[in-house]
Protein backbone atom coordinates (compact mmCIF):
# COMPACT_ATOMS: atom_id res chain seq x y z
CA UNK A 1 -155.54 110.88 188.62
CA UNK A 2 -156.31 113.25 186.55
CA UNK A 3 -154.38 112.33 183.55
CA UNK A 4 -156.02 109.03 183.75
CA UNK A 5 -159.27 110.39 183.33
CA UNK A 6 -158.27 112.10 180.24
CA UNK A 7 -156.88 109.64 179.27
CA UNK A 8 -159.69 106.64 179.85
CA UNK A 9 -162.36 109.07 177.97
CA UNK A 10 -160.05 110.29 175.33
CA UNK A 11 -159.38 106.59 174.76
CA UNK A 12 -163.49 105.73 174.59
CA UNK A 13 -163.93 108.71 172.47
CA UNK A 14 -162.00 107.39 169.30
CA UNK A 15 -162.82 104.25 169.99
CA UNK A 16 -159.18 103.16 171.89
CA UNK A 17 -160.37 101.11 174.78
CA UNK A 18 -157.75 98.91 176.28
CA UNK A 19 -154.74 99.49 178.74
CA UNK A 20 -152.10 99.82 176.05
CA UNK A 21 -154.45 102.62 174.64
CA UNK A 22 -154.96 104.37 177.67
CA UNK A 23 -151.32 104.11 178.61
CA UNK A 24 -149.95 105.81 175.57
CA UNK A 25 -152.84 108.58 176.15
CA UNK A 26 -151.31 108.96 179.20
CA UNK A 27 -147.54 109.00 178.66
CA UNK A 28 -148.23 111.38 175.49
CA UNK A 29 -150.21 113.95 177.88
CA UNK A 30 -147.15 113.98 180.21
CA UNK A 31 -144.66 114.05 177.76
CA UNK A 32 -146.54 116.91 175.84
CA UNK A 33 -146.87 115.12 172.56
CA UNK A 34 -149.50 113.76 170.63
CA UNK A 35 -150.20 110.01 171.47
CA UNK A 36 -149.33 107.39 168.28
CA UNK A 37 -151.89 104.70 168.49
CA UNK A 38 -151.03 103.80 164.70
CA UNK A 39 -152.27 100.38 164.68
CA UNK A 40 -151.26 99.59 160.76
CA UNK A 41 -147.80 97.82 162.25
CA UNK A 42 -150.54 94.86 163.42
CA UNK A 43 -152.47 93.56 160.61
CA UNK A 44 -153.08 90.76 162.30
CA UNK A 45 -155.17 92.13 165.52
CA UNK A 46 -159.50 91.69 164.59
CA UNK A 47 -160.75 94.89 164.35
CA UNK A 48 -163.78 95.49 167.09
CA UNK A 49 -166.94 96.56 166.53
CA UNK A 50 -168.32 97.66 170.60
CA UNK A 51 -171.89 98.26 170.43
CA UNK A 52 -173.18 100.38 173.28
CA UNK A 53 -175.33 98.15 175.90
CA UNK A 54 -179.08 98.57 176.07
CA UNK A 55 -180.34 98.08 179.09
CA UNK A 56 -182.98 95.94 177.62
CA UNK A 57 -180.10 93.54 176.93
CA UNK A 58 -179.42 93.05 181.44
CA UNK A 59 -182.75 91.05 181.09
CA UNK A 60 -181.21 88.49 179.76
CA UNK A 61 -179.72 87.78 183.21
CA UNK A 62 -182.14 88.40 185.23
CA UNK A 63 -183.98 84.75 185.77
CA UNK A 64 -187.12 86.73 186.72
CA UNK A 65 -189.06 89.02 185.39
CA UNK A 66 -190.63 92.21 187.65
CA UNK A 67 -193.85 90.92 187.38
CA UNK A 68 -193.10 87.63 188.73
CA UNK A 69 -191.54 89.13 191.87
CA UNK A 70 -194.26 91.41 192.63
CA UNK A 71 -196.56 88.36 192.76
């Protein structure tokens, strides 16, 4: 479990988040090597852009607002 950890937040920490990611993060740490995440062999994938939520932003689902459930 612990590799996974590493793995997971070495993954969000350059921006790597996805299974395939996390799963060569993973193998590499076993294997003792350094992980290749090159991603120039796939022109074709988007590239993301993942802002961080604001919790502002859950509001949007709430249908009401705190004020109307105090009342």
């Amino acid at each position: 479990m612990e590799i996974v950890t590493f793995a997971v937040n070495e993954a969000i920490c350059i921006g790597a988040i996805g299974f395939d990611a996390v799963k060569q993060i993973a193998l590499a740490r076993i294997e003792r090597r350094p992980a290749r995440l090159d991603l120039a062999a796939y022109p074709h994938l988007p590239k993301m852009d993942v802002k961080t939520t604001r919790a502002a932003d859950y509001a949007a689902l709430v249908p009401q607002t705190s004020q109307e459930l105090a009342a």
